[in-house]
PDB file of N, CA and C in Angstrom:
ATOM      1  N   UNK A   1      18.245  10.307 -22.392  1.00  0.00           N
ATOM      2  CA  UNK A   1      19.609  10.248 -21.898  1.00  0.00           C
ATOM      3  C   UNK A   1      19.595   9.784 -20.451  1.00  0.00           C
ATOM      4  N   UNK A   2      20.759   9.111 -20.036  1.00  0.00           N
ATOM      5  CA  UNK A   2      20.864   8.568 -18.398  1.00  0.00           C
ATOM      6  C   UNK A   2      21.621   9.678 -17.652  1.00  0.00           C
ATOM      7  N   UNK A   3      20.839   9.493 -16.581  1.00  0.00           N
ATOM      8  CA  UNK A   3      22.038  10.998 -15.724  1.00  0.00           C
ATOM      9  C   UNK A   3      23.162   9.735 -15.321  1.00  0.00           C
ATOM     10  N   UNK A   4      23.967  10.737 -14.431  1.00  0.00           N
ATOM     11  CA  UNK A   4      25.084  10.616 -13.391  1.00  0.00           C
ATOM     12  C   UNK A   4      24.709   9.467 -12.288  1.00  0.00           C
ATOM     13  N   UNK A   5      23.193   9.561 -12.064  1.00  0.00           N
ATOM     14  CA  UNK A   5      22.726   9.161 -10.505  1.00  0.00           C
ATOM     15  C   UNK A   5      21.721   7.482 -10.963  1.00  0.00           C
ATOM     16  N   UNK A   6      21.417   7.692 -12.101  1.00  0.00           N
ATOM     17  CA  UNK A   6      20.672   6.638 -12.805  1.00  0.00           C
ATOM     18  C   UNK A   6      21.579   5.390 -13.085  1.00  0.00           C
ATOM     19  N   UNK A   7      22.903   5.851 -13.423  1.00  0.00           N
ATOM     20  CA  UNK A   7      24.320   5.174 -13.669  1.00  0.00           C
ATOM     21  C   UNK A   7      24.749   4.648 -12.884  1.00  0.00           C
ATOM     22  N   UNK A   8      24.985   5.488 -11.877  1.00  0.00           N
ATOM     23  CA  UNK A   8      25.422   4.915 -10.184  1.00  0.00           C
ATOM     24  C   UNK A   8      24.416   3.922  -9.893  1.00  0.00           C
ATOM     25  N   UNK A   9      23.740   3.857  -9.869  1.00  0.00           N
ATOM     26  CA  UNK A   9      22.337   2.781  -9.426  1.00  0.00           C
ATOM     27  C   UNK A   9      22.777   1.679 -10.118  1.00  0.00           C
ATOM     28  N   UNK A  10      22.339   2.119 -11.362  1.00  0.00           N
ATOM     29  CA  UNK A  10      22.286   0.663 -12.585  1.00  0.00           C
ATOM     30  C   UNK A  10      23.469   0.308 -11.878  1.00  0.00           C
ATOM     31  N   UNK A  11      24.732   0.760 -11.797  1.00  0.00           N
ATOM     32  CA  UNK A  11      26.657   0.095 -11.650  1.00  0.00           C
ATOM     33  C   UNK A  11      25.822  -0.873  -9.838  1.00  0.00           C
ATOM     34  N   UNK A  12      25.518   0.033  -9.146  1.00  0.00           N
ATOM     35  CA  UNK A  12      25.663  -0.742  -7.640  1.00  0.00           C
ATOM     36  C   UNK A  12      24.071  -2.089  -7.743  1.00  0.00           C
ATOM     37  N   UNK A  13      23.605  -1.902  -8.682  1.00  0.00           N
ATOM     38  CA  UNK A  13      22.833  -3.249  -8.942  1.00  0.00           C
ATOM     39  C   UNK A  13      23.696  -4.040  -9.128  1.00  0.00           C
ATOM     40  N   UNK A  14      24.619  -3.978 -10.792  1.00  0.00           N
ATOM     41  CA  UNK A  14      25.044  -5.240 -12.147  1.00  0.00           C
ATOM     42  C   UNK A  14      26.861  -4.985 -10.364  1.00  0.00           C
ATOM     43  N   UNK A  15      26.663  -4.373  -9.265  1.00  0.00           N
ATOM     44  CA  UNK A  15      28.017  -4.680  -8.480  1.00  0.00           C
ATOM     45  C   UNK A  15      29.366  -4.408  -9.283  1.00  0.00           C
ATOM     46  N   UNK A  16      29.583  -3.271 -10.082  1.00  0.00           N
ATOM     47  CA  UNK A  16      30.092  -2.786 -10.933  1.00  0.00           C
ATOM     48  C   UNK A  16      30.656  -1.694 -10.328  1.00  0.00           C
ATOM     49  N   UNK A  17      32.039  -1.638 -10.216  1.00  0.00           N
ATOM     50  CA  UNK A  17      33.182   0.237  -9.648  1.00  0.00           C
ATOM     51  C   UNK A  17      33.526   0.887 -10.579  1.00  0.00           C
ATOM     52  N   UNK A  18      33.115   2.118 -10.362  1.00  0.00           N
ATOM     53  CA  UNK A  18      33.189   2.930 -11.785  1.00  0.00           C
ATOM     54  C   UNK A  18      34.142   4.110 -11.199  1.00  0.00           C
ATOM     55  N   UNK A  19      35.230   4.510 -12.189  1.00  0.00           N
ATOM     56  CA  UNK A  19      36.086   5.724 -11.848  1.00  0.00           C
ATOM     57  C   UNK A  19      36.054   6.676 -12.484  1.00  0.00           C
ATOM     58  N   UNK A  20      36.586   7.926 -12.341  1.00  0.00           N
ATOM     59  CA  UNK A  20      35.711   8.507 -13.355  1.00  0.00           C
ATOM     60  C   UNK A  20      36.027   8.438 -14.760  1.00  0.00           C
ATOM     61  N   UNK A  21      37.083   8.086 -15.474  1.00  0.00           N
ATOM     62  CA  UNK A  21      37.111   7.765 -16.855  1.00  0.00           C
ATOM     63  C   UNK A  21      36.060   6.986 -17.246  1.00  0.00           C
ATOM     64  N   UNK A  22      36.074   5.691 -16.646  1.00  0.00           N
ATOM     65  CA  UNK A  22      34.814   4.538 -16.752  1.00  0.00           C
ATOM     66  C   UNK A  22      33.511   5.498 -16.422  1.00  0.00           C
ATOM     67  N   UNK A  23      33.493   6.427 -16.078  1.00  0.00           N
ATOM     68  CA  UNK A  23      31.958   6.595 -15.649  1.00  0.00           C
ATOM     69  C   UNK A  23      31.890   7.600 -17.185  1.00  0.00           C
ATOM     70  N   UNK A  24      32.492   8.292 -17.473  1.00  0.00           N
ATOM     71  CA  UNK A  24      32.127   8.914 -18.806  1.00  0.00           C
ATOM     72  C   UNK A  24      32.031   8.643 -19.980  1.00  0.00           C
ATOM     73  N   UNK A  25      32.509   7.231 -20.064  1.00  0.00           N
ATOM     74  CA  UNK A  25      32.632   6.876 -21.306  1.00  0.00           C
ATOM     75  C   UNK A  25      31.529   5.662 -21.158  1.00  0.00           C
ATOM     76  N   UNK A  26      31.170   5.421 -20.078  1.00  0.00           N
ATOM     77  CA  UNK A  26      29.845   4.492 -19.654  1.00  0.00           C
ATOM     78  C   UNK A  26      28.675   5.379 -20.064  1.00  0.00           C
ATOM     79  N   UNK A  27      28.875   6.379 -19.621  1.00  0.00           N
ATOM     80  CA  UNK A  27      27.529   7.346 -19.591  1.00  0.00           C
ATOM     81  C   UNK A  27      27.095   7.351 -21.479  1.00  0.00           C
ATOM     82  N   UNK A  28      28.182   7.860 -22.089  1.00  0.00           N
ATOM     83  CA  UNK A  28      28.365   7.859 -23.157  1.00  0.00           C
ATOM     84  C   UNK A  28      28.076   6.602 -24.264  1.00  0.00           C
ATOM     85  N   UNK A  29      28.840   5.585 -23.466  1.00  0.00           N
ATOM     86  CA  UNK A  29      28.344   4.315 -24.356  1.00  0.00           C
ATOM     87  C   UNK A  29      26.409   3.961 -24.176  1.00  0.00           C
ATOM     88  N   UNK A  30      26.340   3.672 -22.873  1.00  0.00           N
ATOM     89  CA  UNK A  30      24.664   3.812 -22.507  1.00  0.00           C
ATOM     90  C   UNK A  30      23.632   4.759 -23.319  1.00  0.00           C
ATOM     91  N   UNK A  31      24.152   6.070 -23.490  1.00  0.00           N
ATOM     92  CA  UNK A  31      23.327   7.188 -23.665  1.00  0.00           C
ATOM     93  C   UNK A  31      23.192   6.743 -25.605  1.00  0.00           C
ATOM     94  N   UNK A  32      24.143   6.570 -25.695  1.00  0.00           N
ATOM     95  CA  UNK A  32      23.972   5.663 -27.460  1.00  0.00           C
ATOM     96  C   UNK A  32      23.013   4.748 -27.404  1.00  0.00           C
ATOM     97  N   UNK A  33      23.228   3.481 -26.590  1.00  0.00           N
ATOM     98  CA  UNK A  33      22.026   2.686 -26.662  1.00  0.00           C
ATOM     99  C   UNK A  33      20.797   2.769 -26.617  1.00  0.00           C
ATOM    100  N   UNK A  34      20.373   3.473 -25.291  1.00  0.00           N
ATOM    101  CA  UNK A  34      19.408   3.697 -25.203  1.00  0.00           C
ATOM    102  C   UNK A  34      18.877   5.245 -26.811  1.00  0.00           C
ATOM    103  N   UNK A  35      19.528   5.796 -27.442  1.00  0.00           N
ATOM    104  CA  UNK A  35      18.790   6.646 -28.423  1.00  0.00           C
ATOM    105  C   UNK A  35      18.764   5.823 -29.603  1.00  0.00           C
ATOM    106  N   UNK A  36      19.526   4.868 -29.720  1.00  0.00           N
ATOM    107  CA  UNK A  36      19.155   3.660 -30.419  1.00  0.00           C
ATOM    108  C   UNK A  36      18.073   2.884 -30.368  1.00  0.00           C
ATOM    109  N   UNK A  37      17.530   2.352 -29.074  1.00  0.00           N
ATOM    110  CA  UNK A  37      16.526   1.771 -28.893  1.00  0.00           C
ATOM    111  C   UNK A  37      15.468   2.828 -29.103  1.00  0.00           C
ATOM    112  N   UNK A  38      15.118   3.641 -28.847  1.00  0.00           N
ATOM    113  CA  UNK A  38      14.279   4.364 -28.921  1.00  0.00           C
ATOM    114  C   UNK A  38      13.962   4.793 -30.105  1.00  0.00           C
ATOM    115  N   UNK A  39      14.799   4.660 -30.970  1.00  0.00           N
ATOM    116  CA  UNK A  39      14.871   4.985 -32.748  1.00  0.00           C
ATOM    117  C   UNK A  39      13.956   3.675 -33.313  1.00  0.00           C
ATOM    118  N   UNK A  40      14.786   2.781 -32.392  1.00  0.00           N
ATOM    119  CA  UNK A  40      14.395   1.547 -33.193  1.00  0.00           C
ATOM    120  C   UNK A  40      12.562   0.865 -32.576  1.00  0.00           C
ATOM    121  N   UNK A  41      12.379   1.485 -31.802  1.00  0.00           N
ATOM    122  CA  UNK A  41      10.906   1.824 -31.110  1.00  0.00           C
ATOM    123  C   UNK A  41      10.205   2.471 -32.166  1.00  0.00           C
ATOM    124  N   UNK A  42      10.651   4.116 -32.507  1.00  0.00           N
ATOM    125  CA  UNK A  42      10.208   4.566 -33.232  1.00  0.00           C
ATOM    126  C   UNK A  42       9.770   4.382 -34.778  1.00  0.00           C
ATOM    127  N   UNK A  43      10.067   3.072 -35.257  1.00  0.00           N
ATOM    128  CA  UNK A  43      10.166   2.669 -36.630  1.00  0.00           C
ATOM    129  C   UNK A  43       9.238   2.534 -37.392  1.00  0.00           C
ATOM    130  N   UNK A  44       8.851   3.128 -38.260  1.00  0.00           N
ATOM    131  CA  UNK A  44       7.442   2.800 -39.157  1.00  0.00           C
ATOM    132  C   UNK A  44       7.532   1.339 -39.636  1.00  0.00           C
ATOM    133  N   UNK A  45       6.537   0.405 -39.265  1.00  0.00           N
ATOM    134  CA  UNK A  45       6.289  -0.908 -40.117  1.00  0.00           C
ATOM    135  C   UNK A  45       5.679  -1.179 -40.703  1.00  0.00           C
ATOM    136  N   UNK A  46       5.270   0.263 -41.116  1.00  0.00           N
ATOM    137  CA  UNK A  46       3.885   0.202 -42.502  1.00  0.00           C
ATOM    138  C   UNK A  46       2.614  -0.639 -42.408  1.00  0.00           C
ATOM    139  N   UNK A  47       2.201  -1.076 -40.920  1.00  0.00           N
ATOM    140  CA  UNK A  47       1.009  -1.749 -41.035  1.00  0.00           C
ATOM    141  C   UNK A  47       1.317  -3.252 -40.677  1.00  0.00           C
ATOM    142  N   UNK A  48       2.540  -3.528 -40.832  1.00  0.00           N
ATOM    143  CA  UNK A  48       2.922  -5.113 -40.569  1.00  0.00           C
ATOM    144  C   UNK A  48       2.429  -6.004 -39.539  1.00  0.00           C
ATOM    145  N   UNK A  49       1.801  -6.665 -39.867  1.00  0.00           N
ATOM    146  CA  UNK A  49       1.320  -7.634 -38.456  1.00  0.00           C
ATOM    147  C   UNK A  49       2.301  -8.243 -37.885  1.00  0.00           C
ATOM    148  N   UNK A  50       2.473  -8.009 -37.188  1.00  0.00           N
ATOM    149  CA  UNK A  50       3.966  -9.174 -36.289  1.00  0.00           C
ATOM    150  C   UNK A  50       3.273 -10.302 -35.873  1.00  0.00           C
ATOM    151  N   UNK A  51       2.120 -10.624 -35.218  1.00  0.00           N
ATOM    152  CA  UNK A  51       1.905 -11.608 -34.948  1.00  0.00           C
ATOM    153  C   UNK A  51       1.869 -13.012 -35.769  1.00  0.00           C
ATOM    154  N   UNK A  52       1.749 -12.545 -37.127  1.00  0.00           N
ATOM    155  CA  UNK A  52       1.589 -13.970 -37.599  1.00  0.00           C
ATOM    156  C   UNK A  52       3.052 -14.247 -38.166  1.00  0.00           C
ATOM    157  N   UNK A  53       3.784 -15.602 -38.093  1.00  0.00           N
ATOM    158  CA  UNK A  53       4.816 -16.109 -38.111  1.00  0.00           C
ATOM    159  C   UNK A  53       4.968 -16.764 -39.327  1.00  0.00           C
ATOM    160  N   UNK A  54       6.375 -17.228 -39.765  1.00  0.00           N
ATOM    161  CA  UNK A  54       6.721 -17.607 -40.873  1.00  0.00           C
ATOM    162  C   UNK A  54       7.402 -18.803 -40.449  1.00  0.00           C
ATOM    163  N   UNK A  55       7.275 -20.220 -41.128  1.00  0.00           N
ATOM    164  CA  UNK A  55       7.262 -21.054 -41.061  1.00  0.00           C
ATOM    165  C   UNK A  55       8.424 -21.888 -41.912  1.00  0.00           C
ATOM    166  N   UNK A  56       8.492 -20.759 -42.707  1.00  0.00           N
ATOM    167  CA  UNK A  56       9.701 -21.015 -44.177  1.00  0.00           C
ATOM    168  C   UNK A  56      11.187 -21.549 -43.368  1.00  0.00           C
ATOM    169  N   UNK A  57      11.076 -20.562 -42.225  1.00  0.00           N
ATOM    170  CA  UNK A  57      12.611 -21.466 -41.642  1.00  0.00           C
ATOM    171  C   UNK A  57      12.788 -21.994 -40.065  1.00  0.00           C
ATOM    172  N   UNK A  58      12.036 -22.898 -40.105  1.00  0.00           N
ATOM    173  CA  UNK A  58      11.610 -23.898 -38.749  1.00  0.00           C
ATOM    174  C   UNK A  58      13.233 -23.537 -38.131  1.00  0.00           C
ATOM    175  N   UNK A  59      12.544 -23.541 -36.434  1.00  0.00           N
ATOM    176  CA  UNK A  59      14.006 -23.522 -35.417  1.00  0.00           C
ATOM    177  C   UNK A  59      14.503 -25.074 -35.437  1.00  0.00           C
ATOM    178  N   UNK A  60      15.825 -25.374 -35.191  1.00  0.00           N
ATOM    179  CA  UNK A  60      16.432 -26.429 -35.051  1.00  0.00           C
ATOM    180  C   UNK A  60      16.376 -26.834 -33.301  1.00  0.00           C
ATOM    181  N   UNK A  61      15.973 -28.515 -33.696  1.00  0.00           N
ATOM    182  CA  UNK A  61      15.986 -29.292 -32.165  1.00  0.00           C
ATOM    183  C   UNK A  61      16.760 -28.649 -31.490  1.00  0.00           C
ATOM    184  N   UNK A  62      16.515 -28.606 -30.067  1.00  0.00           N
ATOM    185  CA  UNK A  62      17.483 -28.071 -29.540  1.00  0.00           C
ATOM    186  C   UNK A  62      18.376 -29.375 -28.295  1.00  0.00           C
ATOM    187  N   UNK A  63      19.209 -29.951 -28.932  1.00  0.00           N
ATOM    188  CA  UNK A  63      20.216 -30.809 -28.686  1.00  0.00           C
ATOM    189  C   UNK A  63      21.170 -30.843 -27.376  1.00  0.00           C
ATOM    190  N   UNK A  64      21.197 -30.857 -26.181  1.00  0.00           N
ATOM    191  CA  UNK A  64      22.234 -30.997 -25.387  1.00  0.00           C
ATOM    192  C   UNK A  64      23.517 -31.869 -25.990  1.00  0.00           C
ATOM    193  N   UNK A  65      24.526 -30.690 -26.370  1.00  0.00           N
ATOM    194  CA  UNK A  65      25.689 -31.880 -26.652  1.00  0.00           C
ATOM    195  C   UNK A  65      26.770 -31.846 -25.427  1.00  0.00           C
ATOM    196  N   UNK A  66      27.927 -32.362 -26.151  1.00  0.00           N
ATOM    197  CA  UNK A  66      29.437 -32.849 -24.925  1.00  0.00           C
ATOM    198  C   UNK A  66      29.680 -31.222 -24.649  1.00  0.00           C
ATOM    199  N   UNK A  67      30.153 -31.138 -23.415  1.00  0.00           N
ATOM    200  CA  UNK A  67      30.664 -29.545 -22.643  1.00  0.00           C
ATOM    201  C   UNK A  67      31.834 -30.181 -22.695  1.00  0.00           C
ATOM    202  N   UNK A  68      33.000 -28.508 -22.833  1.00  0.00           N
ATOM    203  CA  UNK A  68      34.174 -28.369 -22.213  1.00  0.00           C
ATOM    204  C   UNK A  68      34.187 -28.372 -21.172  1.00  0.00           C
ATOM    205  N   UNK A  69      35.533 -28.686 -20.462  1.00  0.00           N
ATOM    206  CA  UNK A  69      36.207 -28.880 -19.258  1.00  0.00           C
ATOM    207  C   UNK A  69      36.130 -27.056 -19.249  1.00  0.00           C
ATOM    208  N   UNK A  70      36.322 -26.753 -17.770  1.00  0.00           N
ATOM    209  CA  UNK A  70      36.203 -25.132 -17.415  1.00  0.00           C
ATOM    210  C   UNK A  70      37.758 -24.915 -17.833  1.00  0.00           C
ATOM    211  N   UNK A  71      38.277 -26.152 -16.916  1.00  0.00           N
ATOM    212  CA  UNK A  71      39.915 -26.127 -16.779  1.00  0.00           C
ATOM    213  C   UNK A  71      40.363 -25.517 -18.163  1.00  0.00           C
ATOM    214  N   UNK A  72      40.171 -27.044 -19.216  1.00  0.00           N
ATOM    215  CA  UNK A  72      40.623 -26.808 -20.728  1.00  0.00           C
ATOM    216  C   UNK A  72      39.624 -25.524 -21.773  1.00  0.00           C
ATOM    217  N   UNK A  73      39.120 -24.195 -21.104  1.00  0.00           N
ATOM    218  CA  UNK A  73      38.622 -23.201 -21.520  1.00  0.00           C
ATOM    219  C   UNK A  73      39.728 -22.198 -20.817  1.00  0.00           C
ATOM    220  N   UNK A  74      39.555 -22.499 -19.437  1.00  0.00           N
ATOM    221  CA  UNK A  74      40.453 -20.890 -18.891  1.00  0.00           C
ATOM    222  C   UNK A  74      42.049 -21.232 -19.521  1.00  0.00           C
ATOM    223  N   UNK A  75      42.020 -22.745 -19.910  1.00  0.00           N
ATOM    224  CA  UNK A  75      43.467 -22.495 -19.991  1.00  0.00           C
ATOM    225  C   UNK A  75      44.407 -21.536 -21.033  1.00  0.00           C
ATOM    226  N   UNK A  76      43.446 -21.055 -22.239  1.00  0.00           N
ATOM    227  CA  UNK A  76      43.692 -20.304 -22.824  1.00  0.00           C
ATOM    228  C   UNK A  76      43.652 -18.407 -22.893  1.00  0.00           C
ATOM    229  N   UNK A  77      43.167 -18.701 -21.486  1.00  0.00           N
ATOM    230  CA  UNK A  77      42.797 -17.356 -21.191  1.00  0.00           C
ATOM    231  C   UNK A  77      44.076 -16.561 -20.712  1.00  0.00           C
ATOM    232  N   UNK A  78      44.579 -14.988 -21.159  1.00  0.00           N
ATOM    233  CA  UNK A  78      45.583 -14.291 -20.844  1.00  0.00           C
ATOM    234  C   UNK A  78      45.617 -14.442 -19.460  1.00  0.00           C
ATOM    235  N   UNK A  79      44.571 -13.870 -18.661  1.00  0.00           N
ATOM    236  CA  UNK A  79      45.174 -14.338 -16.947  1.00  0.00           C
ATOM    237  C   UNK A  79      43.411 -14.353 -16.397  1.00  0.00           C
ATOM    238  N   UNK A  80      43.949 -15.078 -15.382  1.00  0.00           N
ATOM    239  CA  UNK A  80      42.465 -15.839 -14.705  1.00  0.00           C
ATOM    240  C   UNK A  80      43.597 -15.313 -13.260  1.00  0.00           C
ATOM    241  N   UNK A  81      41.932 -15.369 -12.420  1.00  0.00           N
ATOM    242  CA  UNK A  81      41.783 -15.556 -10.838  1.00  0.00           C
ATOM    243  C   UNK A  81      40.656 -16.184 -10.549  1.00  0.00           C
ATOM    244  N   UNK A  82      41.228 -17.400  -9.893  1.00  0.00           N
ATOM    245  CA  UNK A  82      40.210 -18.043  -9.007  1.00  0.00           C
ATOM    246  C   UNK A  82      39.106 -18.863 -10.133  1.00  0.00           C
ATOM    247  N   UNK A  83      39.434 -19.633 -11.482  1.00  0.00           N
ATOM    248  CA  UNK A  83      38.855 -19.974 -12.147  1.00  0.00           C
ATOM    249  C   UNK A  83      38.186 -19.475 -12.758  1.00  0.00           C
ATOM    250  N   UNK A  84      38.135 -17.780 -13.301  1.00  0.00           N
ATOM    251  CA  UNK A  84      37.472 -17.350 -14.167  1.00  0.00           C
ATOM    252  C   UNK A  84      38.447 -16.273 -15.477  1.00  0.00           C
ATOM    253  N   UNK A  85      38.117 -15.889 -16.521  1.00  0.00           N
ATOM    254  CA  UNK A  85      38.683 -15.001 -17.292  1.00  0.00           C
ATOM    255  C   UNK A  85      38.668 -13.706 -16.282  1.00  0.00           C
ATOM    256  N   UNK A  86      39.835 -13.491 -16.503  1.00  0.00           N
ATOM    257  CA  UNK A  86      39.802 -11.173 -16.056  1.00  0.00           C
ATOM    258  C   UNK A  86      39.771 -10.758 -17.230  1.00  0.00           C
ATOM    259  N   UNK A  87      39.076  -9.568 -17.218  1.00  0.00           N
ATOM    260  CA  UNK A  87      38.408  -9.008 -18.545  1.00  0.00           C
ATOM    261  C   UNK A  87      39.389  -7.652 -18.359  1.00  0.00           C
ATOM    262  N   UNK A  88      39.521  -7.157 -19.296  1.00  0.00           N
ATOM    263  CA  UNK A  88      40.350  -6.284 -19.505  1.00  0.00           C
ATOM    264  C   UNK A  88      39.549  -4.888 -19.078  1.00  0.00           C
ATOM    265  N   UNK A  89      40.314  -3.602 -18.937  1.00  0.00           N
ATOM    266  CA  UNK A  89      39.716  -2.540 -19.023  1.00  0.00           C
ATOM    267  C   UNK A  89      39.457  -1.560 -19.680  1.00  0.00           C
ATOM    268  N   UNK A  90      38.501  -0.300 -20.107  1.00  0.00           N
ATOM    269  CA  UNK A  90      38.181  -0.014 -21.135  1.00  0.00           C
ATOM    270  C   UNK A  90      39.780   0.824 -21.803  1.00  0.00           C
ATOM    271  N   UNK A  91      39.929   0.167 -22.770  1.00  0.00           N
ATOM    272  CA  UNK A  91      41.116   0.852 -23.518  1.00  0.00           C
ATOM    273  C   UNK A  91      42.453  -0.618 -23.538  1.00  0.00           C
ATOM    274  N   UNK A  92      41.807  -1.648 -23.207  1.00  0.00           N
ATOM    275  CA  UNK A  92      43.073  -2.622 -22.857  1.00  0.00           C
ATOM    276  C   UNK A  92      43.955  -2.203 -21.860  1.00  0.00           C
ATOM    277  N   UNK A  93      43.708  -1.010 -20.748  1.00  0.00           N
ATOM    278  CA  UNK A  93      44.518  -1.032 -19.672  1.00  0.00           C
ATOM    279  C   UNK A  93      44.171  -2.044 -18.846  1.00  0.00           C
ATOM    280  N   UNK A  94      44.990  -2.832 -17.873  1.00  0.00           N
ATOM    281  CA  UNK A  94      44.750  -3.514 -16.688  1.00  0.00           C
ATOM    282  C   UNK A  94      44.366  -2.797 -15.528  1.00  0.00           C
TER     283      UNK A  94
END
């Protein structure tokens, strides 16, 4: 599990303001992931070699194609500042 103080850190790295609704339901969403990962750490693979690879479904070229305009992307966006999407807050409050 993540404390209180582990949270605060991680938020003032990713430059992230947390209040306290956001901080409990952060703590909460995090504290899932991480017992997830750790489950999924824990997994019996019966012996499976991972190293050797399967060939049956080759990756595809990887292609530079045509980009969108930023313009003709944000323009569909509910509300922008300063050329980017604003992301909503947890619960669809603003």
């Amino acid at each position: 599990m993540i404390t209180l103080t582990e949270l605060h850190k991680i938020a003032a790295l990713a430059k992230l303001s947390l209040d306290g609704a956001d901080t409990d339901a952060l703590l909460r969403d995090i504290g899932g992931i991480i017992d997830f990962a750790d489950a999924v750490s824990r997994a019996n693979l019966g012996g499976a070699d991972l190293s050797e690879t399967d060939d049956t479904y080759p990756l595809r070229e990887d292609i530079a194609g045509k980009s969108v305009a930023n313009a003709d992307i944000i323009a569909n966006a509910g509300e922008t500042r300063g050329g980017f999407f604003v992301a909503r807050r947890i619960g669809g409050a603003r």
